[in-house]
N, C-alpha and C. Protein backbone atom coordinates (compact mmCIF):
# COMPACT_ATOMS: atom_id res chain seq x y z
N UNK A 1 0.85 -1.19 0.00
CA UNK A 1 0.00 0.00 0.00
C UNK A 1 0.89 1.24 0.00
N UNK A 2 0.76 2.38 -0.90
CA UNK A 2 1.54 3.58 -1.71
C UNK A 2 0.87 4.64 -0.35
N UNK A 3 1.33 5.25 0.35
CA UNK A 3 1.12 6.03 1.39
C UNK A 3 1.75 7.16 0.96
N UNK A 4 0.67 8.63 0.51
CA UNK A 4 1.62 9.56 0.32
C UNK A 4 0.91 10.93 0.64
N UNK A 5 1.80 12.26 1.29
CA UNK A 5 1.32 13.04 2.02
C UNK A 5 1.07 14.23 0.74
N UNK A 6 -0.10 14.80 0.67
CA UNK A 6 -0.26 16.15 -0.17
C UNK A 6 -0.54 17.27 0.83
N UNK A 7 0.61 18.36 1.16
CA UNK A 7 0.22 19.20 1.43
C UNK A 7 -0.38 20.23 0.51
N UNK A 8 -1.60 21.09 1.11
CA UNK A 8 -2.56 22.20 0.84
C UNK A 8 -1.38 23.18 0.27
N UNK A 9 -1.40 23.92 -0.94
CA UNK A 9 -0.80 24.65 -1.39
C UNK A 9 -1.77 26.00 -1.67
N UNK A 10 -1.38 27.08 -0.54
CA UNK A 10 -2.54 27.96 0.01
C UNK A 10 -2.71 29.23 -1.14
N UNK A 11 -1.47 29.55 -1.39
CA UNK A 11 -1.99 30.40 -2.90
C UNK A 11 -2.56 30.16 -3.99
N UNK A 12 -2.81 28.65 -4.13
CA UNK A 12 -3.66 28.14 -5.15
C UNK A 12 -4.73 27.67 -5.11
N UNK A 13 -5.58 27.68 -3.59
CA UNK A 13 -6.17 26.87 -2.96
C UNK A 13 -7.59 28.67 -2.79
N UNK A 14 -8.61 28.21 -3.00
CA UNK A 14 -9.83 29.40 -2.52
C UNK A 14 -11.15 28.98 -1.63
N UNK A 15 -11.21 29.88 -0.59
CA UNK A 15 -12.68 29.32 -0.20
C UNK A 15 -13.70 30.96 -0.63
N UNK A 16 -14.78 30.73 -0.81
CA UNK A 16 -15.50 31.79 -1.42
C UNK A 16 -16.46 31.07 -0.49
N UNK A 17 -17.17 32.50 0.89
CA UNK A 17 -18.51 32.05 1.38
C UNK A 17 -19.13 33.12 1.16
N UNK A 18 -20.41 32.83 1.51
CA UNK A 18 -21.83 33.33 1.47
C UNK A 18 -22.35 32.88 2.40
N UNK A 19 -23.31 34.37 2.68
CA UNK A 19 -24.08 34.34 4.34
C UNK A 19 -25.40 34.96 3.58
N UNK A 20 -26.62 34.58 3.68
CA UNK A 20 -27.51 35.15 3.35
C UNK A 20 -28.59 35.24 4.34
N UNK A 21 -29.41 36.83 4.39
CA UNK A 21 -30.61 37.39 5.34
C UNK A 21 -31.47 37.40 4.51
N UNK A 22 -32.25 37.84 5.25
CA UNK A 22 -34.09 38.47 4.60
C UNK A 22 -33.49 39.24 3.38
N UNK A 23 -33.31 40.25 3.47
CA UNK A 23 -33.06 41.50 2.27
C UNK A 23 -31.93 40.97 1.69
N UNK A 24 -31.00 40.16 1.06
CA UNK A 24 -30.70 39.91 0.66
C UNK A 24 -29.27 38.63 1.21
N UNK A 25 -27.70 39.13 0.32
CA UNK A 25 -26.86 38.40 0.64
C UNK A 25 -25.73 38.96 0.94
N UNK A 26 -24.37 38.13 1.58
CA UNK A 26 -23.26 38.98 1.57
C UNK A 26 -21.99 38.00 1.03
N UNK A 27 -21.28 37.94 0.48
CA UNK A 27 -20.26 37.07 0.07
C UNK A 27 -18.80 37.70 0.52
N UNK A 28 -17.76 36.83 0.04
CA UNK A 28 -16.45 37.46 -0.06
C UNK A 28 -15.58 36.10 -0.19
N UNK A 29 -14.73 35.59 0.80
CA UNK A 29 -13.47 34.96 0.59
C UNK A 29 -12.97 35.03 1.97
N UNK A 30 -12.01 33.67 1.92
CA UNK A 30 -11.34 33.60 3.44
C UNK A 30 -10.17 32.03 3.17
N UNK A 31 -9.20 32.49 3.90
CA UNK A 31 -8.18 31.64 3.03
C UNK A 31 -7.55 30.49 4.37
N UNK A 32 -6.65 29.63 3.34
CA UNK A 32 -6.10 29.15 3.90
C UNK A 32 -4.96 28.87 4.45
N UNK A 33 -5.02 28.52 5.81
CA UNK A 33 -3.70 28.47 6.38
C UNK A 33 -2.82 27.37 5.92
N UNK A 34 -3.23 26.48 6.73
CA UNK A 34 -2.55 25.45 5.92
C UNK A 34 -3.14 23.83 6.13
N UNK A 35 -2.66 22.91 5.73
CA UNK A 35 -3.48 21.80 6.07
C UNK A 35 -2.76 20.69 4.73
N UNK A 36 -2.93 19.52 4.93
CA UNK A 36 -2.67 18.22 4.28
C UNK A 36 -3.90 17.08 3.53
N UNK A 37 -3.40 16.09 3.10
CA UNK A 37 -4.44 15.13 2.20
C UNK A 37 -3.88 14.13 2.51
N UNK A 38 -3.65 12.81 3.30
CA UNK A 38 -3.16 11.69 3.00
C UNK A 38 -4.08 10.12 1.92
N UNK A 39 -3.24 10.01 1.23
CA UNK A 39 -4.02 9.71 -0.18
C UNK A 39 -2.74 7.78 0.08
N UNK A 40 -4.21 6.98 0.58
CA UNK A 40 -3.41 5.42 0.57
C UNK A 40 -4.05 4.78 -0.52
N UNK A 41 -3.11 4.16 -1.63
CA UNK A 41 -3.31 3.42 -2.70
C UNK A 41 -4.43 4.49 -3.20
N UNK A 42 -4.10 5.70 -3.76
CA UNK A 42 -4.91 6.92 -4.65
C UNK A 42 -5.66 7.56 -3.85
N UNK A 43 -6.41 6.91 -2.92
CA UNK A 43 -7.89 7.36 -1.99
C UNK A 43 -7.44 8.06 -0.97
N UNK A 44 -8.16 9.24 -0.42
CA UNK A 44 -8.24 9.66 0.70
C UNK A 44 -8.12 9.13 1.97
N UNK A 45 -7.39 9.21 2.74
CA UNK A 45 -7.34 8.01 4.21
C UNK A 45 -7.09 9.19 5.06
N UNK A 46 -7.16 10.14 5.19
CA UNK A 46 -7.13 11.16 6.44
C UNK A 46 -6.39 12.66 5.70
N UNK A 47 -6.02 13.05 6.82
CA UNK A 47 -6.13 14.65 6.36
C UNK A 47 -6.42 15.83 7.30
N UNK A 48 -6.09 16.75 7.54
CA UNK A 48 -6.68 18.78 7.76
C UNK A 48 -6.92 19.89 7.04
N UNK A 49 -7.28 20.37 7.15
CA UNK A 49 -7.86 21.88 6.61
C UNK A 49 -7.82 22.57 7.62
N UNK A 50 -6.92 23.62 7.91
CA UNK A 50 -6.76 24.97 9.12
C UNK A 50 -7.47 26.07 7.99
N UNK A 51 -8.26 26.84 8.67
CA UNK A 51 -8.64 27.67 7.73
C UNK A 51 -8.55 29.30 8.53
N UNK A 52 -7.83 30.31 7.73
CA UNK A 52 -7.64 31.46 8.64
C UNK A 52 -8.44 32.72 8.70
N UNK A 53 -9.39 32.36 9.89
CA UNK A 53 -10.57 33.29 10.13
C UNK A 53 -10.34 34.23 10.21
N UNK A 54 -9.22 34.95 10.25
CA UNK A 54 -8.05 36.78 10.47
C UNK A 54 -8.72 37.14 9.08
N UNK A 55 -8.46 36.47 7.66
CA UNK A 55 -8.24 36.75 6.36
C UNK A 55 -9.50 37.13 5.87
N UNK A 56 -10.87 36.71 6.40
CA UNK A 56 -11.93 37.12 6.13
C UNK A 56 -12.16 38.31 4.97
N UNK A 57 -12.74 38.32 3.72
CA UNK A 57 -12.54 39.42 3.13
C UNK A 57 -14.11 39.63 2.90
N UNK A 58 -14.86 40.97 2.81
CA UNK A 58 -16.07 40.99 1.95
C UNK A 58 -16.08 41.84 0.64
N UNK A 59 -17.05 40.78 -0.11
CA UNK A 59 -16.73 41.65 -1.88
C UNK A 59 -17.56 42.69 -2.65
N UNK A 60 -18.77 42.03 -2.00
CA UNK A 60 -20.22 42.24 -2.31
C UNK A 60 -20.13 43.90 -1.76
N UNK A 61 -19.40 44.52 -0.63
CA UNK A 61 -19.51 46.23 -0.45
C UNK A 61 -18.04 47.12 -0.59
N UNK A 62 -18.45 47.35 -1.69
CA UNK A 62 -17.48 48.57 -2.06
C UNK A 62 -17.12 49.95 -1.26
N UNK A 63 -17.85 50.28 -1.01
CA UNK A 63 -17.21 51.44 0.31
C UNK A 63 -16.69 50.99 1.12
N UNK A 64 -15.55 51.72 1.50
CA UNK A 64 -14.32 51.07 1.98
C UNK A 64 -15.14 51.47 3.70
N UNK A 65 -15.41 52.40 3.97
CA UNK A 65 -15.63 52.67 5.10
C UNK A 65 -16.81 51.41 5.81
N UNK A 66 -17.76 51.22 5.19
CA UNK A 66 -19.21 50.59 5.05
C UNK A 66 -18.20 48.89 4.90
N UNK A 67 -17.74 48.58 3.93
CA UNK A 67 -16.43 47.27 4.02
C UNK A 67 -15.90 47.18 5.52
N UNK A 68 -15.03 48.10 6.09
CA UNK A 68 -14.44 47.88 7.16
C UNK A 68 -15.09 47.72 8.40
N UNK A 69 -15.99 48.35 8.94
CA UNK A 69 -17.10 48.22 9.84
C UNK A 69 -17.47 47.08 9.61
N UNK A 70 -18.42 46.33 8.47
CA UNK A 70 -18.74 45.00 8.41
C UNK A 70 -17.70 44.03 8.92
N UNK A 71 -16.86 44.15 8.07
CA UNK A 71 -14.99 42.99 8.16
C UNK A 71 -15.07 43.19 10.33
N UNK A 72 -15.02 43.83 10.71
CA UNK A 72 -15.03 44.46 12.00
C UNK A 72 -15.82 43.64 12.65
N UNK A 73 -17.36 43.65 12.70
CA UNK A 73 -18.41 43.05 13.14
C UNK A 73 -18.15 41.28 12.98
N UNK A 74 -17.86 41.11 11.78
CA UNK A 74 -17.71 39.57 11.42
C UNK A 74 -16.14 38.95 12.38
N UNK A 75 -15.74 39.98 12.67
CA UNK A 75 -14.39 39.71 13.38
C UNK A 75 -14.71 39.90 15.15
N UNK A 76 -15.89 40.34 15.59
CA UNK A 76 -16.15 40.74 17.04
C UNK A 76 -16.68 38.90 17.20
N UNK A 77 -16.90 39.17 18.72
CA UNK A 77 -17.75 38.02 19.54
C UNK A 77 -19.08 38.02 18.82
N UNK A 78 -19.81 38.67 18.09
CA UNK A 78 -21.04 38.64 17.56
C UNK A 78 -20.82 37.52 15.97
N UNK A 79 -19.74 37.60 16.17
CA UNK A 79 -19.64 36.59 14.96
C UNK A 79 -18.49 35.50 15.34
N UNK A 80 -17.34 35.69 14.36
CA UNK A 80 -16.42 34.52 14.72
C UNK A 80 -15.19 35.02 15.56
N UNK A 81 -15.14 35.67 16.46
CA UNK A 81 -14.43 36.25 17.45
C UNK A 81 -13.04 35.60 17.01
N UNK A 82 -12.40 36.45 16.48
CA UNK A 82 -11.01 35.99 15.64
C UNK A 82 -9.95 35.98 16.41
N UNK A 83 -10.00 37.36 17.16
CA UNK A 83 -9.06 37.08 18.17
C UNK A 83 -8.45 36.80 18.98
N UNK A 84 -9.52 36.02 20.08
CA UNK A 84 -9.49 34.45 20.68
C UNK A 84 -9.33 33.03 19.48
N UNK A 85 -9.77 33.12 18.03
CA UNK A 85 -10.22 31.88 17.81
C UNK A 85 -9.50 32.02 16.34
N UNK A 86 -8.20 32.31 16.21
CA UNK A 86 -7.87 32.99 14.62
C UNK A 86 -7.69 31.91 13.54
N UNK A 87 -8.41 30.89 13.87
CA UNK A 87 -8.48 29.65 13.19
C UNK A 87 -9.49 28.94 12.96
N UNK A 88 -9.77 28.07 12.40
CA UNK A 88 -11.40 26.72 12.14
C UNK A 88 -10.31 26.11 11.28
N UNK A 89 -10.85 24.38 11.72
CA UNK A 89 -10.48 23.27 11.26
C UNK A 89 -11.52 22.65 10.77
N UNK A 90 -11.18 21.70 9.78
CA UNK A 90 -11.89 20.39 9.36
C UNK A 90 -10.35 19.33 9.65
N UNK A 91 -11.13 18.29 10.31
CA UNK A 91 -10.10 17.03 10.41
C UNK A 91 -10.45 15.89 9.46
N UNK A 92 -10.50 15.08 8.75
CA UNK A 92 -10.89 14.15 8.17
C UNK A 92 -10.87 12.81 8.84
N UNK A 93 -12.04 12.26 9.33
CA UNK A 93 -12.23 11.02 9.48
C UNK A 93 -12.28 9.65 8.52
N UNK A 94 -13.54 9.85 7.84
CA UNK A 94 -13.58 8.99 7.06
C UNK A 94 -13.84 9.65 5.41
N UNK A 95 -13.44 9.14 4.68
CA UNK A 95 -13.11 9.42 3.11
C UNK A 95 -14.27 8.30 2.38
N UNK A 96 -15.71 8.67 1.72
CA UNK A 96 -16.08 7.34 0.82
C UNK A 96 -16.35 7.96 -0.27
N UNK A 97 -15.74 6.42 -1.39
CA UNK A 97 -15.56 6.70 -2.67
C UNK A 97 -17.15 6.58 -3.52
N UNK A 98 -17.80 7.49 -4.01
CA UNK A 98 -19.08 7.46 -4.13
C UNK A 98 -19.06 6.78 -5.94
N UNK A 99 -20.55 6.71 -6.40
CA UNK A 99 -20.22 5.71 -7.42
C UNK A 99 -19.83 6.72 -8.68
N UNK A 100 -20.27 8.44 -8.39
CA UNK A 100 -20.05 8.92 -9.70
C UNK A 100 -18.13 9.74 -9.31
N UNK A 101 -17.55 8.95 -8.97
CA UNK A 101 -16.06 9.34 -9.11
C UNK A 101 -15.98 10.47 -7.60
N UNK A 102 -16.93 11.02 -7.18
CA UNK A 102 -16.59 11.83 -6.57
C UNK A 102 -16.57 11.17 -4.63
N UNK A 103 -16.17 11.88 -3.70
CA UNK A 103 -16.10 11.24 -2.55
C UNK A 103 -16.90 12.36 -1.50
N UNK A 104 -17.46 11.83 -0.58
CA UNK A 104 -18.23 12.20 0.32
C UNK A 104 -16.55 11.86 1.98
N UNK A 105 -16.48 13.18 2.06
CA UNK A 105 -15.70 13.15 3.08
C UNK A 105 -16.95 13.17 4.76
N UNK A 106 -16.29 12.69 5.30
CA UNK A 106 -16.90 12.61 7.14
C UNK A 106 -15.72 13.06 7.72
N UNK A 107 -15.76 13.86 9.05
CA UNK A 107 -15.50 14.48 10.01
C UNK A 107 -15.51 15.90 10.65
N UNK A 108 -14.81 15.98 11.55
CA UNK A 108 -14.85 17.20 12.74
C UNK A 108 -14.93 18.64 12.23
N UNK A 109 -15.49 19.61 12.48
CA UNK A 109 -15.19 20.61 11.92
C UNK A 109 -15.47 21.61 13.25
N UNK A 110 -14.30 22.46 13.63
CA UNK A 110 -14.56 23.24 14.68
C UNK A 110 -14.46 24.56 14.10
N UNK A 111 -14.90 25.79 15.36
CA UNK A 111 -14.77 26.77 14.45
C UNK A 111 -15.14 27.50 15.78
N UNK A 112 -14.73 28.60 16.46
CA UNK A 112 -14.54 28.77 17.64
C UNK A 112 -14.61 28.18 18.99
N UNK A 113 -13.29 27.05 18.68
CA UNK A 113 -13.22 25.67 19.95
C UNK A 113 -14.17 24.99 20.07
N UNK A 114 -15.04 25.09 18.76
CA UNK A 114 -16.62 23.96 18.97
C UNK A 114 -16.43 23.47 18.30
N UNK A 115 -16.38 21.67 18.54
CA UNK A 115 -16.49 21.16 17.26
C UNK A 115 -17.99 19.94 17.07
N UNK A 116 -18.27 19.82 16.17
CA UNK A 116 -19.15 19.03 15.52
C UNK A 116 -19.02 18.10 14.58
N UNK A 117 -19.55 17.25 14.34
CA UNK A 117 -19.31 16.42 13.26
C UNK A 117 -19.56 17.29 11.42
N UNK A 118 -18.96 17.11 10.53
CA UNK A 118 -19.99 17.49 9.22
C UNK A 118 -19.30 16.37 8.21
N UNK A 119 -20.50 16.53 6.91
CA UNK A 119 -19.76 15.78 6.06
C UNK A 119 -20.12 16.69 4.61
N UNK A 120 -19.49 16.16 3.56
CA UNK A 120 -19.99 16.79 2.26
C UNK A 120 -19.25 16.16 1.51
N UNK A 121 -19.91 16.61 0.39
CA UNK A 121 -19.48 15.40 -1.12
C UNK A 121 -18.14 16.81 -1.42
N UNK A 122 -17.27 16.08 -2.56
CA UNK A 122 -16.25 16.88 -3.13
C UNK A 122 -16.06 15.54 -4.07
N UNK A 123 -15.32 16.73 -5.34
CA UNK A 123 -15.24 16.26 -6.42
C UNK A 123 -13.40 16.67 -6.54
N UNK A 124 -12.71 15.24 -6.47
CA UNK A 124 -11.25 14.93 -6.13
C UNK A 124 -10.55 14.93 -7.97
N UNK A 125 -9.57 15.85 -8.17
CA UNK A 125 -8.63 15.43 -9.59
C UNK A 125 -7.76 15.51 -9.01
N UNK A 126 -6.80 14.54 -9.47
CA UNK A 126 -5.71 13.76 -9.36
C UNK A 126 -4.61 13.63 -10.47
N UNK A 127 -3.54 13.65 -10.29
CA UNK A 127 -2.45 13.33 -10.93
C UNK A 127 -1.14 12.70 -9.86
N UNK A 128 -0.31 12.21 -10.02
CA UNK A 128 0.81 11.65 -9.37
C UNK A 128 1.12 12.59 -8.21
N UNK A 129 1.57 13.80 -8.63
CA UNK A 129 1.79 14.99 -7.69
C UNK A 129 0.88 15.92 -7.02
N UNK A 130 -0.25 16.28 -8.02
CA UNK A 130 -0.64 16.81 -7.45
C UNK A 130 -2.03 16.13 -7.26
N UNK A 131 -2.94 16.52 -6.26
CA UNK A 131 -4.45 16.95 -6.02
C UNK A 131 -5.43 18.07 -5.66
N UNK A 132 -6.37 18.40 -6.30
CA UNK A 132 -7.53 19.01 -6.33
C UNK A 132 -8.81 18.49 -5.88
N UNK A 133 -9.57 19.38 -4.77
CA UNK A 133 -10.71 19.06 -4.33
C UNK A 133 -11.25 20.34 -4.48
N UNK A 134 -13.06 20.27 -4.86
CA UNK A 134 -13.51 21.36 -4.66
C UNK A 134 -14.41 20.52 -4.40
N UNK A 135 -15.97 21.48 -3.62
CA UNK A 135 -17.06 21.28 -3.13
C UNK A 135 -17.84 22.10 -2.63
N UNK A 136 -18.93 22.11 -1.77
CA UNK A 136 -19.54 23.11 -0.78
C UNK A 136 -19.84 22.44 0.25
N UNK A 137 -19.32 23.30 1.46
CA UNK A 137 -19.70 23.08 2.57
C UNK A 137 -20.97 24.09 3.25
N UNK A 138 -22.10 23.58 3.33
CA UNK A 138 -23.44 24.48 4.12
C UNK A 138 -22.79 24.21 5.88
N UNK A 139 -22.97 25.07 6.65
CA UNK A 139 -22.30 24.86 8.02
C UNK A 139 -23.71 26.22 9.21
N UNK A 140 -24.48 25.44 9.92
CA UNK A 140 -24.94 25.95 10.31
C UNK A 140 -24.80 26.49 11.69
N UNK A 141 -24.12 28.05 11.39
CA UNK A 141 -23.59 29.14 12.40
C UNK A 141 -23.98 28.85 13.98
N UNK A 142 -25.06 28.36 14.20
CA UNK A 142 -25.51 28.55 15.31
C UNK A 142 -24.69 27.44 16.58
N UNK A 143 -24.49 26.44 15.75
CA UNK A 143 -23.95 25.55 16.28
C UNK A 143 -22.43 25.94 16.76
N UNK A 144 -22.11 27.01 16.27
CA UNK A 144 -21.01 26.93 16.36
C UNK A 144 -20.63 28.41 18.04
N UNK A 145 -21.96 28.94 18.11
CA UNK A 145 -22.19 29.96 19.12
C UNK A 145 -22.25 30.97 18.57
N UNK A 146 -22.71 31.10 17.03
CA UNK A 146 -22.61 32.31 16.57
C UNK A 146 -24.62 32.69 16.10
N UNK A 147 -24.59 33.08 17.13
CA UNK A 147 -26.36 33.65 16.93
C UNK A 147 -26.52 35.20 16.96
N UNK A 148 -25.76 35.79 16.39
CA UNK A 148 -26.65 37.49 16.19
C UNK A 148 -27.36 36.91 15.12
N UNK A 149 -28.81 37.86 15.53
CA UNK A 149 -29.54 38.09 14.40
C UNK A 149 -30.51 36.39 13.63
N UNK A 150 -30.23 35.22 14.93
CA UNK A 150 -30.93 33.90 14.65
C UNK A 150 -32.15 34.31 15.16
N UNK A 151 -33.25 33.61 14.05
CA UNK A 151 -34.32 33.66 14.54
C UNK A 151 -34.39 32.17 15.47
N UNK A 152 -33.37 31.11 15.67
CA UNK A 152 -33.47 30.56 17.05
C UNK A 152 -33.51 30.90 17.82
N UNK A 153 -32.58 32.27 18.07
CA UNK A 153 -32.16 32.63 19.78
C UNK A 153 -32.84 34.28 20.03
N UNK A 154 -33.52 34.30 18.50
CA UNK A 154 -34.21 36.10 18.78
C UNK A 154 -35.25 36.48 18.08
N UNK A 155 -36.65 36.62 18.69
CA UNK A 155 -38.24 36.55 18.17
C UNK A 155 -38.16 38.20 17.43
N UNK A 156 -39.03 38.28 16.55
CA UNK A 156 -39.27 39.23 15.74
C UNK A 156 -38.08 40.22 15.23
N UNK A 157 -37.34 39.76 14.66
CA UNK A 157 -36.23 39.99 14.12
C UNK A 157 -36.86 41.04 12.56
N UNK A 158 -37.30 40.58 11.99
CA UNK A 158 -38.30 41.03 10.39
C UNK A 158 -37.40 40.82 9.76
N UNK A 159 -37.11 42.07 9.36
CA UNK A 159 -36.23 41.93 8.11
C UNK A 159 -34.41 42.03 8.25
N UNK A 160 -34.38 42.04 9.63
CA UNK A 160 -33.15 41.88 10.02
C UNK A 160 -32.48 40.50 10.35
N UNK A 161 -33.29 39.85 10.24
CA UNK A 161 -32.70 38.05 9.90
C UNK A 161 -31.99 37.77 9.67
N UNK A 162 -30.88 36.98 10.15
CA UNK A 162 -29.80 36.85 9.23
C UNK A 162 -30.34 34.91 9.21
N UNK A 163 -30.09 34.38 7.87
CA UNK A 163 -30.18 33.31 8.54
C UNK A 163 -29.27 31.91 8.80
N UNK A 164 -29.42 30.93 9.69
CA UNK A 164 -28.50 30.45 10.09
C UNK A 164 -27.39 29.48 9.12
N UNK A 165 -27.71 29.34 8.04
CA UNK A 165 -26.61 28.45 7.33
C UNK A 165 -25.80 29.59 5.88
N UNK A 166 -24.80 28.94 6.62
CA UNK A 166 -23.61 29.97 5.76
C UNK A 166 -22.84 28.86 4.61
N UNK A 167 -22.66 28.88 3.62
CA UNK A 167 -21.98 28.33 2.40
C UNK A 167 -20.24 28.60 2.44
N UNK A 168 -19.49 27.52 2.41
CA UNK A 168 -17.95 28.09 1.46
C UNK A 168 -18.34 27.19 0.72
N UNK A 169 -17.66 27.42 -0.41
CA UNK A 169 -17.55 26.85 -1.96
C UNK A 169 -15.96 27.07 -2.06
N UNK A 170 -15.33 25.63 -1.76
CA UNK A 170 -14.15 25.72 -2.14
C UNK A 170 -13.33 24.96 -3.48
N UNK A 171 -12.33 24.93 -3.59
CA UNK A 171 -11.22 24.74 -4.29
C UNK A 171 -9.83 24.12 -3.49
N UNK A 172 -9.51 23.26 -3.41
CA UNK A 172 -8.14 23.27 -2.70
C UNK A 172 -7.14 22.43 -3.61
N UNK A 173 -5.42 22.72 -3.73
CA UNK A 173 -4.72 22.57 -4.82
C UNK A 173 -3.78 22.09 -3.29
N UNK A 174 -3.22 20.56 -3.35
CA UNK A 174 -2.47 20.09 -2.86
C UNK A 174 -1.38 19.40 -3.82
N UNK A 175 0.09 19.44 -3.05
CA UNK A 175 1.27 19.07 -3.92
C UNK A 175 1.43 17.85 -3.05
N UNK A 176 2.31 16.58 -3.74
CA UNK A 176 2.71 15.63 -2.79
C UNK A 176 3.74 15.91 -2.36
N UNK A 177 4.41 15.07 -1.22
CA UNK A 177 5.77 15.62 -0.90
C UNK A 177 6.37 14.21 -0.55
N UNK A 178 7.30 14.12 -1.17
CA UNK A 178 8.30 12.75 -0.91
C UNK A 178 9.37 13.08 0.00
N UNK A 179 9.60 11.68 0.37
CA UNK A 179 10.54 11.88 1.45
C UNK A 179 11.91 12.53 0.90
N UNK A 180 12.34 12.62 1.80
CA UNK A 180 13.84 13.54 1.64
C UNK A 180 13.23 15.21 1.03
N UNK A 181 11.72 15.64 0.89
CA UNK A 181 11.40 17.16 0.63
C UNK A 181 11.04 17.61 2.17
N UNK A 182 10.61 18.47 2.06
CA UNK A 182 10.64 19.73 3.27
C UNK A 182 8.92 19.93 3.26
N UNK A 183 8.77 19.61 4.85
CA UNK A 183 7.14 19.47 4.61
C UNK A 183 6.98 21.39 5.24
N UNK A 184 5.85 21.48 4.39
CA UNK A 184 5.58 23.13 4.74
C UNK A 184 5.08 23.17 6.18
């Protein structure tokens, strides 16, 4: 059995989320730190994703002033309190190979010292060296202690709703690394 490590190669690698309320949506981007793929006989057999909640960007508002205040808010205790928590993981448990080529990953995903189980399909390309995964992860905020603005934890909200499941849509570009290379 061929045991071989792909580290996450973070400048090539994108997560793009979306948070959507009543009146509409908000998007942007948030990157990665760093993280690995272990790939036994081709397949997925374990793995991380560190993802760096500092990097948070939003795209969707152009005023820089109206931009920074938001970036601000999403960075307080009302959201993902970054500066206690300047990180979220996914760990990989289990890896299954589904019948249309693509794989349904299982495990942990924390995200201010909470963690929970999640899973989601991703669609894996492959070559000797390198690997590519993209997919979407739906991840619902609340679980994670992040309730401004839930209509779980707050009655008559209207049109100030935010609601509780947030989207990344990622991309990730991993290199292998053989022994005698320099693991990042």
């Amino acid at each position: 059995m061929e045991t071989i490590n792909f580290n996450i190669v973070s400048s090539k690698s994108r997560i793009d989320w979306t948070g959507r309320k009543v009146t509409g949506a908000h998007n942007g981007t948030i990157g990665i730190k760093n993280g690995n793929f272990i790939l036994s006989d081709g397949k997925i057999n374990g793995g991380n994703v560190i993802i760096d909640v500092t990097s948070i960007k939003i795209l969707d508002i152009t005023d820089a002033a109206a931009n920074a205040q938001f970036a601000g808010h999403l960075a307080s205790d009302d959201f993902f309190s970054t500066e206690k928590f300047p990180t979220a993981s996914f760990d990989i448990q289990t890896a299954k190979e589904l019948s249309n080529g693509n794989v349904y990953l299982e495990g942990n995903l924390t995200i201010k010292d909470i963690t929970h189980p999640a899973g989601f399909e991703v669609s894996m390309q492959k070559d000797p060296n390198v690997i590519s995964l993209s997919g979407k992860l739906i991840i619902d905020r609340t679980l994670y202690d992040i309730r401004f603005r839930s209509g779980n934890f707050f009655k008559d909200l209207g049109d100030t709703l935010i609601y509780n499941d947030f989207e990344l849509d990622f991309t990730i570009n991993a290199e292998a690394v053989f022994s005698g290379q320099s693991q990042n």
